[in-house]
C-alpha atoms as a PDB file:
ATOM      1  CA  UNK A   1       0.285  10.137   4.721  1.00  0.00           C
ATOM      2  CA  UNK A   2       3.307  10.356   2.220  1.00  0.00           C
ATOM      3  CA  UNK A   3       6.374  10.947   4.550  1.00  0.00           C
ATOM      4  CA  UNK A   4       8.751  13.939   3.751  1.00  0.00           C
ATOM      5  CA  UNK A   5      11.961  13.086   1.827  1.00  0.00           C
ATOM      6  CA  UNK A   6      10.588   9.446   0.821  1.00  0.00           C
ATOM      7  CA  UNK A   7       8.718   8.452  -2.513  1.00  0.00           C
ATOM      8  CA  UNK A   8       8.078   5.124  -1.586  1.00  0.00           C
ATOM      9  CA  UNK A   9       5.506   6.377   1.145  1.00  0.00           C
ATOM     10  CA  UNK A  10       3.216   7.130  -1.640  1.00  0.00           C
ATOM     11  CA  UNK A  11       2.756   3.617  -2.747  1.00  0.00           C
ATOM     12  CA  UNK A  12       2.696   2.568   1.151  1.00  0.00           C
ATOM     13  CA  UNK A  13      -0.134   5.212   1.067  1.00  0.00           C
ATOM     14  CA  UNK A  14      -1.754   3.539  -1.877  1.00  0.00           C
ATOM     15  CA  UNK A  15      -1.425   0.034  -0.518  1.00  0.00           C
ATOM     16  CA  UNK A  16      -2.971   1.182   2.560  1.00  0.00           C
ATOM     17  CA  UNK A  17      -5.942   3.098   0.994  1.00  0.00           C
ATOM     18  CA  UNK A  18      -6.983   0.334  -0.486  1.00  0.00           C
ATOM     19  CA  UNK A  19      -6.455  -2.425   2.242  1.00  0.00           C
ATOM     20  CA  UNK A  20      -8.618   0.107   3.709  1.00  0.00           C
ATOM     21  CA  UNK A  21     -11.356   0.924   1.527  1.00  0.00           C
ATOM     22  CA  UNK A  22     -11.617  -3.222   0.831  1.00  0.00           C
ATOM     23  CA  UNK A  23     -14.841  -4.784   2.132  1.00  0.00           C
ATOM     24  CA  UNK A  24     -13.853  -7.558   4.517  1.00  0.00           C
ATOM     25  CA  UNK A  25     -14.289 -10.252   2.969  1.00  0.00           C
ATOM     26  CA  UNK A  26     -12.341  -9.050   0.133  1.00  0.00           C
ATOM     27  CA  UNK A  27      -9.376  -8.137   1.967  1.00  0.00           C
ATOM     28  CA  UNK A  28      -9.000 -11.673   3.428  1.00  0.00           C
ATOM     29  CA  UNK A  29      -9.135 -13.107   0.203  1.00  0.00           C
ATOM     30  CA  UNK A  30      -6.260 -10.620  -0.699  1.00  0.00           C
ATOM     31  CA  UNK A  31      -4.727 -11.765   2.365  1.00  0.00           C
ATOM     32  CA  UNK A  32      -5.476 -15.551   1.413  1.00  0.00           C
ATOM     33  CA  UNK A  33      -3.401 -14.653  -1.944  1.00  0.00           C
ATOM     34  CA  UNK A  34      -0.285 -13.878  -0.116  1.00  0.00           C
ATOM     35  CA  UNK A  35      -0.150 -14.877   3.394  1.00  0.00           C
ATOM     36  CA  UNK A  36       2.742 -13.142   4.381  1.00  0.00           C
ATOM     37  CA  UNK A  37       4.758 -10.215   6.230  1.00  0.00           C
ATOM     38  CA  UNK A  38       6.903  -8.030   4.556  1.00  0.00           C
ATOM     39  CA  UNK A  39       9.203  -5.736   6.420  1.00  0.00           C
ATOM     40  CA  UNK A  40      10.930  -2.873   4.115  1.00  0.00           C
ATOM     41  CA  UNK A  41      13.738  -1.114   5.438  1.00  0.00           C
ATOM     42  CA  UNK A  42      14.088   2.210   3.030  1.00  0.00           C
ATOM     43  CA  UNK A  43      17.145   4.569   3.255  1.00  0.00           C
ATOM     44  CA  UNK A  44      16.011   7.983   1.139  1.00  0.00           C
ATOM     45  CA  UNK A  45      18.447  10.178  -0.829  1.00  0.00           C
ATOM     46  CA  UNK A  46      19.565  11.916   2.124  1.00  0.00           C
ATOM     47  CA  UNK A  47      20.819   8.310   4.227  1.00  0.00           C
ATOM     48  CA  UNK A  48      17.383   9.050   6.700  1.00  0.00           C
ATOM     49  CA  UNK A  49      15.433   5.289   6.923  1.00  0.00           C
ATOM     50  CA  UNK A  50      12.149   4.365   7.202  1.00  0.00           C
ATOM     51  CA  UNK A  51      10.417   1.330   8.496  1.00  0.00           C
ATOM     52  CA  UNK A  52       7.132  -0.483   6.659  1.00  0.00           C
ATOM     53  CA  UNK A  53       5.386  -3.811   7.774  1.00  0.00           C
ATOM     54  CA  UNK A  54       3.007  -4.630   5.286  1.00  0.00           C
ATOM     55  CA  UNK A  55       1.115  -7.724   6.798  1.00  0.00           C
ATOM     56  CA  UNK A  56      -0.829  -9.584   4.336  1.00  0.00           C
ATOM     57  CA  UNK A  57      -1.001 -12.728   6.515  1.00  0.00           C
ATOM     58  CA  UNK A  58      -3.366 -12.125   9.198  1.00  0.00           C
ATOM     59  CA  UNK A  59      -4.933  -8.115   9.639  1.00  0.00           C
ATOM     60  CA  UNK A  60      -4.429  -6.849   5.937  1.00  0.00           C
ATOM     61  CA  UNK A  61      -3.008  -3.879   7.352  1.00  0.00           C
ATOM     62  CA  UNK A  62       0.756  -1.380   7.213  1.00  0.00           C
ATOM     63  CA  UNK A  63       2.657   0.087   9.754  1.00  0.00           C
ATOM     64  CA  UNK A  64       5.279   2.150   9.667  1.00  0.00           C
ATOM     65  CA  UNK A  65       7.565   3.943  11.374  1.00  0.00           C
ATOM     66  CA  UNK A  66      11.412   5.540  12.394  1.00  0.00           C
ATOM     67  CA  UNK A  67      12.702   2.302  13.691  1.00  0.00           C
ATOM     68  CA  UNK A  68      12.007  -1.479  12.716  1.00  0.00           C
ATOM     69  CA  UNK A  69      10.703  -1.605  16.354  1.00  0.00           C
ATOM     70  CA  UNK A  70       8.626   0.810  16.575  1.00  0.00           C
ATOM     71  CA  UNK A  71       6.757   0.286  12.161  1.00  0.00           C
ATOM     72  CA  UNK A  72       6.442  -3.667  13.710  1.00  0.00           C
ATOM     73  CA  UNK A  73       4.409  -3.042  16.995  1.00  0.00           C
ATOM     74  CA  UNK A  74       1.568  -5.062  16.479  1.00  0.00           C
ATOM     75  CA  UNK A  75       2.327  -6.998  13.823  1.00  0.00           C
ATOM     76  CA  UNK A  76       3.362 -10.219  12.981  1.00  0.00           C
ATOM     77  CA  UNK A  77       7.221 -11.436  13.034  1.00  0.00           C
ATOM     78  CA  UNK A  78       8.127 -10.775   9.169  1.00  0.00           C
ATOM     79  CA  UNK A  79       8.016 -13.474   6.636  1.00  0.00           C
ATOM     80  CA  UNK A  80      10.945 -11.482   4.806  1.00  0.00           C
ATOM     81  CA  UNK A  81      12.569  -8.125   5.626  1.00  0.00           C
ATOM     82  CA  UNK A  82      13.460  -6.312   2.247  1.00  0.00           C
ATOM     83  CA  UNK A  83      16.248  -3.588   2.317  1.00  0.00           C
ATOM     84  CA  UNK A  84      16.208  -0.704  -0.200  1.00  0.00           C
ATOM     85  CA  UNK A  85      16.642   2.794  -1.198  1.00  0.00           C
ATOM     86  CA  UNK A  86      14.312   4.332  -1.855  1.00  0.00           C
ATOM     87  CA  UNK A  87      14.029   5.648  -5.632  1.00  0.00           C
ATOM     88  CA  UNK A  88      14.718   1.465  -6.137  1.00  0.00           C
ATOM     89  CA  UNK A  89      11.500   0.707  -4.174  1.00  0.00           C
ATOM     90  CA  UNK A  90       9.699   3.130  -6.292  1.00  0.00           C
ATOM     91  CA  UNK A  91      11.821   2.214 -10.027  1.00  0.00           C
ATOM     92  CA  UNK A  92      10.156  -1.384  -9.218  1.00  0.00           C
ATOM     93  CA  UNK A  93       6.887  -0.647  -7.965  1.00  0.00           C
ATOM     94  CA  UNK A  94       6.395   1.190 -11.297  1.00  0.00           C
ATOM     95  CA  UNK A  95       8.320  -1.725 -13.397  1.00  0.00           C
ATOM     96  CA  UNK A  96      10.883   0.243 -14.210  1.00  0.00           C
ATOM     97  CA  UNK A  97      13.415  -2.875 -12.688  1.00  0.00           C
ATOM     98  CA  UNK A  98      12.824  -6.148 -11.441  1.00  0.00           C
ATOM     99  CA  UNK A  99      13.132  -7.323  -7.919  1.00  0.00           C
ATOM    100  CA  UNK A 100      15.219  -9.203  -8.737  1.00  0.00           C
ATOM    101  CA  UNK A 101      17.695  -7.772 -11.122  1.00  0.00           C
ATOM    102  CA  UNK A 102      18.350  -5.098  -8.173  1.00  0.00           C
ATOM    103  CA  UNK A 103      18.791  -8.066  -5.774  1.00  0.00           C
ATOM    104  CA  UNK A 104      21.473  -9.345  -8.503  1.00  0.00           C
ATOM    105  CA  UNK A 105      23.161  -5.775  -8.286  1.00  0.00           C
ATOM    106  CA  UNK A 106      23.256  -5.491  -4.705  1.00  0.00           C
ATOM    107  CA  UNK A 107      20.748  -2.749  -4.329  1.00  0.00           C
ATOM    108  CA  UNK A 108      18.177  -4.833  -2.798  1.00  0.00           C
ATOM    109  CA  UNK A 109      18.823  -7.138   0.027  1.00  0.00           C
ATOM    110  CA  UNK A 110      16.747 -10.086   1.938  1.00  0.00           C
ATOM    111  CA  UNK A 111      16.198 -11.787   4.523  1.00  0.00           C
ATOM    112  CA  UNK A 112      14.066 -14.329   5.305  1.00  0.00           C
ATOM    113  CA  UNK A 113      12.044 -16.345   2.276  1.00  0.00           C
ATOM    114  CA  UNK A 114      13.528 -15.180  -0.993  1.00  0.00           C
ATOM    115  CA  UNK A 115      10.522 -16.469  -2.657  1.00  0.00           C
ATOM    116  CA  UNK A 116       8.485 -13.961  -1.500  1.00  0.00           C
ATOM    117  CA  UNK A 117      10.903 -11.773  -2.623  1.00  0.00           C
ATOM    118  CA  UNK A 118       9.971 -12.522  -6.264  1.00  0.00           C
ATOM    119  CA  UNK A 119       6.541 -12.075  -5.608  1.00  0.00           C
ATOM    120  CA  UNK A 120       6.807  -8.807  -4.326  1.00  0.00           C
ATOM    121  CA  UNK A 121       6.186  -7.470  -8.407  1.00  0.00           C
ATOM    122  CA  UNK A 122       3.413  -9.045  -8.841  1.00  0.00           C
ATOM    123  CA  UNK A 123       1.704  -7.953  -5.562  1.00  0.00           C
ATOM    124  CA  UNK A 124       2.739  -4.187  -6.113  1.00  0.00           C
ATOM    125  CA  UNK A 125       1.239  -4.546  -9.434  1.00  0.00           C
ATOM    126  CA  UNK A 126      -1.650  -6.068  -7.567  1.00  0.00           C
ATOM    127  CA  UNK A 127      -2.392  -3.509  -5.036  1.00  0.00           C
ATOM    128  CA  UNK A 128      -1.728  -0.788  -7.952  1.00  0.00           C
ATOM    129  CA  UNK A 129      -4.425  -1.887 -10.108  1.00  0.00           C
ATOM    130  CA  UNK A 130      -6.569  -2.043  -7.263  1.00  0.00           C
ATOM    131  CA  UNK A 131      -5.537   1.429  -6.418  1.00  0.00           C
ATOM    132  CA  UNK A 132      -6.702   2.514  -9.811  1.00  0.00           C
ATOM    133  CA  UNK A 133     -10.061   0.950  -9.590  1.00  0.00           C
ATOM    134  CA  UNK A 134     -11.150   2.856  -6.530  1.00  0.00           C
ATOM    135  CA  UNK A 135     -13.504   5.355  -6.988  1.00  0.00           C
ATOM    136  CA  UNK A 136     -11.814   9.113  -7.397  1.00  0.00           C
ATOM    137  CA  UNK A 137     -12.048  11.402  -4.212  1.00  0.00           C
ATOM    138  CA  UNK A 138     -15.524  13.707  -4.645  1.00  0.00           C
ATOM    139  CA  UNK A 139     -15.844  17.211  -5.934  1.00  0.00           C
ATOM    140  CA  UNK A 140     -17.097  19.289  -4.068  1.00  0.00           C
ATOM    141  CA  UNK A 141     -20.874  19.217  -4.456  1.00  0.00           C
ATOM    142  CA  UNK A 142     -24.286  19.158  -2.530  1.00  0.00           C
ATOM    143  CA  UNK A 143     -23.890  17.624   0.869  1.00  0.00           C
ATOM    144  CA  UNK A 144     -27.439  16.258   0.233  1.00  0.00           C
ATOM    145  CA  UNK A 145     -26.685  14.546  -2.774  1.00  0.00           C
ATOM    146  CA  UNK A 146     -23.243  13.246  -1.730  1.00  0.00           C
ATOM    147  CA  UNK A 147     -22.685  11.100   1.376  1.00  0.00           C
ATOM    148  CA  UNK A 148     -18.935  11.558   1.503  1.00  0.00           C
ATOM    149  CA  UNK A 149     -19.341  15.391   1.247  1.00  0.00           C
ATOM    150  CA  UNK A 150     -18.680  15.685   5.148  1.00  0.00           C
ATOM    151  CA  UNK A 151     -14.992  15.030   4.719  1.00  0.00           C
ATOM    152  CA  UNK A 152     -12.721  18.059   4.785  1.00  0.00           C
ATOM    153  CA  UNK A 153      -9.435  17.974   2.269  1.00  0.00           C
ATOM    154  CA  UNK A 154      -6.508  19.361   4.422  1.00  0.00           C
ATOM    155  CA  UNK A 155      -4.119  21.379   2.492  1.00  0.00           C
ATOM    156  CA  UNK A 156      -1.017  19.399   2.573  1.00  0.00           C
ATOM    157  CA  UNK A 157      -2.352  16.287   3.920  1.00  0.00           C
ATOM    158  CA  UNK A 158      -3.018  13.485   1.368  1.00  0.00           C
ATOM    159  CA  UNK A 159      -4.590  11.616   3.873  1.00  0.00           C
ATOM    160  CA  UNK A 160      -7.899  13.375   3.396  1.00  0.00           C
ATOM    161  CA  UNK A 161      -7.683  12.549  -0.132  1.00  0.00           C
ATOM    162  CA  UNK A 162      -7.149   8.714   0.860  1.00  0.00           C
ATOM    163  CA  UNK A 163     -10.720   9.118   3.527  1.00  0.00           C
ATOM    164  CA  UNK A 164     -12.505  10.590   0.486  1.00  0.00           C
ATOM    165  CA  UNK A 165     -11.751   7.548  -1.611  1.00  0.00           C
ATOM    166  CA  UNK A 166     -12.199   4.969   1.170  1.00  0.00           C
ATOM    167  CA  UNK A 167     -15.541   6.773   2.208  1.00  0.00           C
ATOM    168  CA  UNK A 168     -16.314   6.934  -1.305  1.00  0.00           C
ATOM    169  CA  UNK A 169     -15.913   3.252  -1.967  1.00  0.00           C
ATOM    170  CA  UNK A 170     -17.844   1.798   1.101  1.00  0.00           C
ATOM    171  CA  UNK A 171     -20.605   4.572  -0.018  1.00  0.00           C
ATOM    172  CA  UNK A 172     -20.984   2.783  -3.243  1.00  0.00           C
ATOM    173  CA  UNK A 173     -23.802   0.690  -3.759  1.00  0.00           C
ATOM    174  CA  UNK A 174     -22.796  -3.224  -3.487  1.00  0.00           C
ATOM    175  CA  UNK A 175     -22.820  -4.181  -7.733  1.00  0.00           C
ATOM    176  CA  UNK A 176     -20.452  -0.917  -8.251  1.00  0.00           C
ATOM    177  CA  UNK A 177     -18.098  -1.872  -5.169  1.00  0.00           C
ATOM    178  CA  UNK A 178     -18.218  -5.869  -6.979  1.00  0.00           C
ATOM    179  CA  UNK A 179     -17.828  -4.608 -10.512  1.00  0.00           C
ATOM    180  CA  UNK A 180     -14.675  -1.921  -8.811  1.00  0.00           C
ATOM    181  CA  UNK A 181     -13.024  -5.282  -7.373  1.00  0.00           C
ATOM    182  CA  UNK A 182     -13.618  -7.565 -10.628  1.00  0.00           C
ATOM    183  CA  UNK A 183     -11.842  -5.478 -12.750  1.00  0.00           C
ATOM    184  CA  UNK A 184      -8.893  -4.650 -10.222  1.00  0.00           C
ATOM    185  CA  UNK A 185      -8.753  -8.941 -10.349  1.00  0.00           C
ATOM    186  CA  UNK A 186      -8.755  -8.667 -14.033  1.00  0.00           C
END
């Protein structure tokens, strides 16, 4: 659910949905690809920070939260811990910038394995075009005909959009949900 006052919480929402909506077996091999943790530390506009552990090492799963404590409960120790503002998380999760041109400036800082830090593009990218590739959240329609038409869209609440999709996905037969994933590896 995108978090008040912070942009990058839409693309946490995004990775999420589809770590989410991923069959098994395809979100270990996503897993396989990066085998890693990656803490973000992310200061908005207004100096109020935000906590996301993205682990793509073991669970394929994100946490989040108001402290570092409490977005890595239940996660694994971070590979590298990534410290941002905000509108520079979301400038290079769009391409706008590089990683690591904003390291260069100051704007990003790192701990831990700087490699991963340069691979942090490529997996947003990643995890974008995935995004993409979902299916789009139903219309409203016959709840006969439509298996996801049980979910209720919250005013407000993008999370319900983020069910629809997920629900969506795993309702699709097993050559669309293949030919979704192929082309989001393209």
């Amino acid at each position: 659910m995108p978090i008040e006052g912070f942009a990058s919480s839409t693309i946490i929402d995004q990775l999420t949905g589809v770590l989410t909506a991923l069959p098994a077996e395809e979100r270990k091999k996503e897993v396989n690809k990066t085998k890693a943790v990656y803490a973000f530390e992310v200061t908005n506009s207004e100096g109020k920070k935000h906590y996301f552990v993205v682990d793509l090492k073991q669970a394929g799963k994100v946490t989040d939260g108001v402290s570092e404590a409490e977005a890595a409960k239940g996660q694994p120790k971070p590979d590298i811990s990534i410290t941002l503002n905000d509108a520079t998380f979301v400038k290079i999760s769009e391409g706008k910038t590089t990683a690591a041109g904003e390291f260069m400036s100051g704007k990003v800082k790192i701990k831990g394995n700087m490699m991963l830090g340069l691979k942090l593009e490529p997996l947003l990218k990643r995890f974008k075009k995935l995004s993409e590739n979902l299916p789009a959240a139903p219309a409203a329609t016959d709840s006969a005909s439509d298996p996801t038409s049980h979910i209720i869209a919250a005013e407000g609440y993008n999370g319900s959009l983020v069910l629809a999709q997920i629900a969506k996905a795993l309702s699709a037969d097993d050559a669309k949900r293949q030919s979704i994933l192929k082309a989001a590896n393209a």
